[in-house]
Structures are given as structure tokens and as C-alpha cells.
C-alpha atoms as a PDB file:
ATOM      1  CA  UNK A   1       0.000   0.000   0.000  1.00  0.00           C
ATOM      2  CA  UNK A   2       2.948   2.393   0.985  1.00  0.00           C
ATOM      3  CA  UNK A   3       4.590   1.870  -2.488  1.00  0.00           C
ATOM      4  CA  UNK A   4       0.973   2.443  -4.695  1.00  0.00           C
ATOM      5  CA  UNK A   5       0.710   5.840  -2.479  1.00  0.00           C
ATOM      6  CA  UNK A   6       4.287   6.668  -3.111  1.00  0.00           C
ATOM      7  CA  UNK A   7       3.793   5.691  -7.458  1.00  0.00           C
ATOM      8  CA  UNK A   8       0.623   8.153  -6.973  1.00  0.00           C
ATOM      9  CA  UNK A   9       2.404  10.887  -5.622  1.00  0.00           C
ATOM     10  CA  UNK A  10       5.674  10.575  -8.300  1.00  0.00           C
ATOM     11  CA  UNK A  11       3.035  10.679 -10.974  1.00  0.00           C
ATOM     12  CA  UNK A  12       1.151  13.750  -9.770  1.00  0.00           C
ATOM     13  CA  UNK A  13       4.563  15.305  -9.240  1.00  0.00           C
ATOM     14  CA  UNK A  14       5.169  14.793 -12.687  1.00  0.00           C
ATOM     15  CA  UNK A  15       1.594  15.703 -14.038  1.00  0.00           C
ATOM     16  CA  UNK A  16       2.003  18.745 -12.038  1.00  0.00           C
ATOM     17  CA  UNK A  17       5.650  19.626 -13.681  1.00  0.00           C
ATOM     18  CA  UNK A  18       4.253  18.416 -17.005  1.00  0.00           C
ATOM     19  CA  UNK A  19       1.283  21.398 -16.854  1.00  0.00           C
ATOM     20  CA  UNK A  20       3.593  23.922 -15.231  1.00  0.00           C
ATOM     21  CA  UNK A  21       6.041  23.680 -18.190  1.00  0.00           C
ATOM     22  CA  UNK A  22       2.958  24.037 -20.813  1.00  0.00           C
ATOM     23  CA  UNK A  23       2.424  27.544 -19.412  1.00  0.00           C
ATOM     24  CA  UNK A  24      -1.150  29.206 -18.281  1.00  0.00           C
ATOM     25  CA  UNK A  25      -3.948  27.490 -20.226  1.00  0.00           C
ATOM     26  CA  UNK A  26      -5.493  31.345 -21.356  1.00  0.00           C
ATOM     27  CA  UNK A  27      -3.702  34.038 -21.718  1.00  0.00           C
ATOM     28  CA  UNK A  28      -5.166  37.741 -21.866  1.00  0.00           C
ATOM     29  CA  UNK A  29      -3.404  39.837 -24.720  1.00  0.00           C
ATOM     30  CA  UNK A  30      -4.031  43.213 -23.562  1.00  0.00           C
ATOM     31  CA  UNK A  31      -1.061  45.442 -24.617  1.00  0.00           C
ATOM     32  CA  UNK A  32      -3.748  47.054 -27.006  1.00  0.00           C
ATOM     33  CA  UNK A  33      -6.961  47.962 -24.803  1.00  0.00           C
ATOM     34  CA  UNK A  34      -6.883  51.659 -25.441  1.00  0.00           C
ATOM     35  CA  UNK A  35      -7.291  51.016 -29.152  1.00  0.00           C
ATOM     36  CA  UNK A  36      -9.182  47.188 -29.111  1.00  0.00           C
ATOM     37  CA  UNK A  37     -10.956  44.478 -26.956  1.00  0.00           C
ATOM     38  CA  UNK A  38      -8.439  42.359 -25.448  1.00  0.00           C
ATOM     39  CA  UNK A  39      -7.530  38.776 -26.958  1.00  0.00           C
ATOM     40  CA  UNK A  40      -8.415  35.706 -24.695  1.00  0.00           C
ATOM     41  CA  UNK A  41      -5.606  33.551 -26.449  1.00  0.00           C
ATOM     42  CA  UNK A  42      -6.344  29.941 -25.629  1.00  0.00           C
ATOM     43  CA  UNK A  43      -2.869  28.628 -25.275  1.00  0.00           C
ATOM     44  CA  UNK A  44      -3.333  25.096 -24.192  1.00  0.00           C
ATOM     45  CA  UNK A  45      -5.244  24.603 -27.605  1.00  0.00           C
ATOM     46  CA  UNK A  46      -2.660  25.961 -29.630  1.00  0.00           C
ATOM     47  CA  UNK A  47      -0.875  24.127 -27.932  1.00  0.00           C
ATOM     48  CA  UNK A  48      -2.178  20.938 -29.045  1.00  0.00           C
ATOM     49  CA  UNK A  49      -3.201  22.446 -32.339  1.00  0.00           C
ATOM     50  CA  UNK A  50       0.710  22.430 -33.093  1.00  0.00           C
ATOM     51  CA  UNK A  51       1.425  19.701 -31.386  1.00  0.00           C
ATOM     52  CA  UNK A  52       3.704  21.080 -28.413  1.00  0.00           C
ATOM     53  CA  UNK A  53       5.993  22.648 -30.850  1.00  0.00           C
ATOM     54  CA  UNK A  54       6.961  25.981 -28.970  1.00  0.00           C
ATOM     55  CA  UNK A  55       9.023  27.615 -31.249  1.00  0.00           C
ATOM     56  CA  UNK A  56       5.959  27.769 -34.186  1.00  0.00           C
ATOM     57  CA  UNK A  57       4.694  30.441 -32.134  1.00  0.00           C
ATOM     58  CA  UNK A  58       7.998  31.509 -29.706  1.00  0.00           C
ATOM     59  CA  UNK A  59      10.314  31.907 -32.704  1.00  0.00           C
ATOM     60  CA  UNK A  60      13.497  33.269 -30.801  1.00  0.00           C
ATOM     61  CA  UNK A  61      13.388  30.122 -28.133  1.00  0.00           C
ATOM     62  CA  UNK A  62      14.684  26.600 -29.177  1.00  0.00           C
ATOM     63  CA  UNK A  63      12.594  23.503 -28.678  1.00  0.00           C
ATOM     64  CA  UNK A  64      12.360  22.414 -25.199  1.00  0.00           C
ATOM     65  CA  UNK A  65      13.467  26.248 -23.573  1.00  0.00           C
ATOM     66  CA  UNK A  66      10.740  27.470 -21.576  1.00  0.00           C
ATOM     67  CA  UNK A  67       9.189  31.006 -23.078  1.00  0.00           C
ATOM     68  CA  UNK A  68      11.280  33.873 -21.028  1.00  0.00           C
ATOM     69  CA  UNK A  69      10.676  36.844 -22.575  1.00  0.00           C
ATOM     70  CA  UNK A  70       7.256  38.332 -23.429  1.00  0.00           C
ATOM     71  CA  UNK A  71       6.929  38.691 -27.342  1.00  0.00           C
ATOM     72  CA  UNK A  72       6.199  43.048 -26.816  1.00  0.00           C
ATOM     73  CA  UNK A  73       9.790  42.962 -25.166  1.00  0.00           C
ATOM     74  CA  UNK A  74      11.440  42.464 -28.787  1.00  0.00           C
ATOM     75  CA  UNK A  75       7.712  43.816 -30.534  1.00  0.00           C
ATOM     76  CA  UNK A  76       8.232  47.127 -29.198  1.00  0.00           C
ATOM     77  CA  UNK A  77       6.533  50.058 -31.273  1.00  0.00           C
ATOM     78  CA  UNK A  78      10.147  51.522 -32.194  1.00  0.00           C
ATOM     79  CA  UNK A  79      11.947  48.237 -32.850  1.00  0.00           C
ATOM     80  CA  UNK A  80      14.001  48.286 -35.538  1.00  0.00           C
ATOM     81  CA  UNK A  81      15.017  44.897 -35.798  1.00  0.00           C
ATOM     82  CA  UNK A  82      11.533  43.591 -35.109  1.00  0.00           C
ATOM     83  CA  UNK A  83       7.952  44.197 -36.565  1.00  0.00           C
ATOM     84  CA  UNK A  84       5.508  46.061 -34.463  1.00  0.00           C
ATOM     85  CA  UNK A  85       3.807  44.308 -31.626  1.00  0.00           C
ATOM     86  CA  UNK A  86       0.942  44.660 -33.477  1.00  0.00           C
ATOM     87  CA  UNK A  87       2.248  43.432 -36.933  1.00  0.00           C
ATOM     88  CA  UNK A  88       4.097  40.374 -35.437  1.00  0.00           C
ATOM     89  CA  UNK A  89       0.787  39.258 -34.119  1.00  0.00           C
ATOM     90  CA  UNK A  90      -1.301  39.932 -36.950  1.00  0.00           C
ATOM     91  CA  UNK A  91       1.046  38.559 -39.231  1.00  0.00           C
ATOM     92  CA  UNK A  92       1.966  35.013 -36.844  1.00  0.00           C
ATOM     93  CA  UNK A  93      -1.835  34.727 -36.320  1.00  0.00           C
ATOM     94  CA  UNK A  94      -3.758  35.450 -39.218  1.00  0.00           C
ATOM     95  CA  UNK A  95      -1.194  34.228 -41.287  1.00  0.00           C
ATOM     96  CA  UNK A  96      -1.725  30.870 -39.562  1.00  0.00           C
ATOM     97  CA  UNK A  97      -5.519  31.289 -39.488  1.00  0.00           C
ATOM     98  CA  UNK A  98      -5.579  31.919 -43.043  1.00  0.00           C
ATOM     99  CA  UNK A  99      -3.862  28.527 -44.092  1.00  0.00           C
ATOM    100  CA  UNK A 100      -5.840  26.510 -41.144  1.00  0.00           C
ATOM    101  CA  UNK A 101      -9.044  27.963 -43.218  1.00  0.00           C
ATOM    102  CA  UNK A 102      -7.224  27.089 -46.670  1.00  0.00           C
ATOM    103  CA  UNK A 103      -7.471  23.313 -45.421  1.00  0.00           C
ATOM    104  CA  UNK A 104     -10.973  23.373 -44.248  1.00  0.00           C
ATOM    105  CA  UNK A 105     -10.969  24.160 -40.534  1.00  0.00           C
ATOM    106  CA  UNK A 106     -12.177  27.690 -39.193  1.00  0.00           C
ATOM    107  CA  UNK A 107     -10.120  30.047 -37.608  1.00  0.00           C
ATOM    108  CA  UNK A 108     -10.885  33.079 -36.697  1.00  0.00           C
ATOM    109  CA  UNK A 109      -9.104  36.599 -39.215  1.00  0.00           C
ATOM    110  CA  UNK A 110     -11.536  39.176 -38.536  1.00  0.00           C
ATOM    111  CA  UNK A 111     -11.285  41.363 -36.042  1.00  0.00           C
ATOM    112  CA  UNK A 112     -13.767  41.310 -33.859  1.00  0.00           C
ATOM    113  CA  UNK A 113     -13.861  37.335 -34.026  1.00  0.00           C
ATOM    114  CA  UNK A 114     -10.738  37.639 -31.632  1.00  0.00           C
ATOM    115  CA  UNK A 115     -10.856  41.132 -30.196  1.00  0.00           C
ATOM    116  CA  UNK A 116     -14.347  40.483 -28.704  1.00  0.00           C
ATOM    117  CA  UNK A 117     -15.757  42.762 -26.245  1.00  0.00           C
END
């Protein structure tokens, strides 16, 4: 009995490590409130959606490095070496949304379909 409650709590531990490395499950995108609605960006789904590959989305990280920096730290307005905030997530998102609706599946591109109030 003591060695089933010690395999329960290893595999929780893990479980719990496991979930803590995916990051939060939503994460609010509000860097432009003033202007839009925030963005409730499901990031457990896209998650799955590209099958735990991090750096489809975090494109400065290698595969298996935890996401350190927020993407606006690079994405500042007056970046030179880096698109807009703004642009960089149009461009990674729609961009993607555009060929998941290419093949079929619906993803949101208007505006309001992910900047809902």
C-alpha cells in the first residue's frame, strides 16, 4: 500500500511539472486595450493544435526552452530589428488562421472574431 501511495504521488509530481512547463492554459493579450478588446488567447489549444511545438509560435526560443521573454519585449513600437507588436501578431496569427481555413478548418481573421468585447 505504501509503495501504490508513493507511485501516486511521483506521478502527480510529474503531471504537475508536465502542466507547469505548458504555461497558463489562457492568456489575456491586452497590450492594445486603449485602441481594441483584449484577446483571450487559448494557449493550451494551440498548444495541441501544433502539437507542443513551442518555437511555431515563440520563434526566438529553441525547442524544449521554456518562453522567457514576453513577445512586446522584442515587438516594441520603435523596434528596428523587429515588426511592431501589433504586426508580429497579426502577421503570426492570421497568417496561420488563413492557411488553417485554406485546409478546411475555421479560424478566426476578422477582427472582432478575436478582439471580442
Amino acid at each position: 500500500m505504501k509503495q501504490v501511495a508513493i507511485a501516486l504521488i511521483a506521478i502527480f509530481g510529474l503531471v504537475a511539472v508536465a502542466m507547469a512547463a505548458q504555461g497558463p492554459e489562457v492568456i489575456s493579450i491586452d497590450k492594445v486595450k486603449k485602441a481594441m478588446a483584449p484577446i483571450e488567447f487559448q494557449h493550451h489549444k494551440h498548444q495541441e493544435r501544433v502539437e507542443g511545438k513551442c518555437t511555431t509560435c515563440h520563434h526566438t526560443e529553441k525547442e524544449g526552452e521554456t518562453a522567457l521573454k514576453a513577445c512586446s519585449e522584442c515587438h516594441a513600437a520603435a523596434a528596428a530589428e523587429a515588426p511592431s507588436y501589433k504586426d508580429a501578431m497579426h502577421k503570426r496569427c492570421q497568417g496561420c488562421h488563413k492557411e488553417q481555413n485554406a485546409s478546411g478548418k475555421s479560424a478566426p481573421v476578422k477582427c472582432n472574431e478575436c478582439h471580442k468585447k
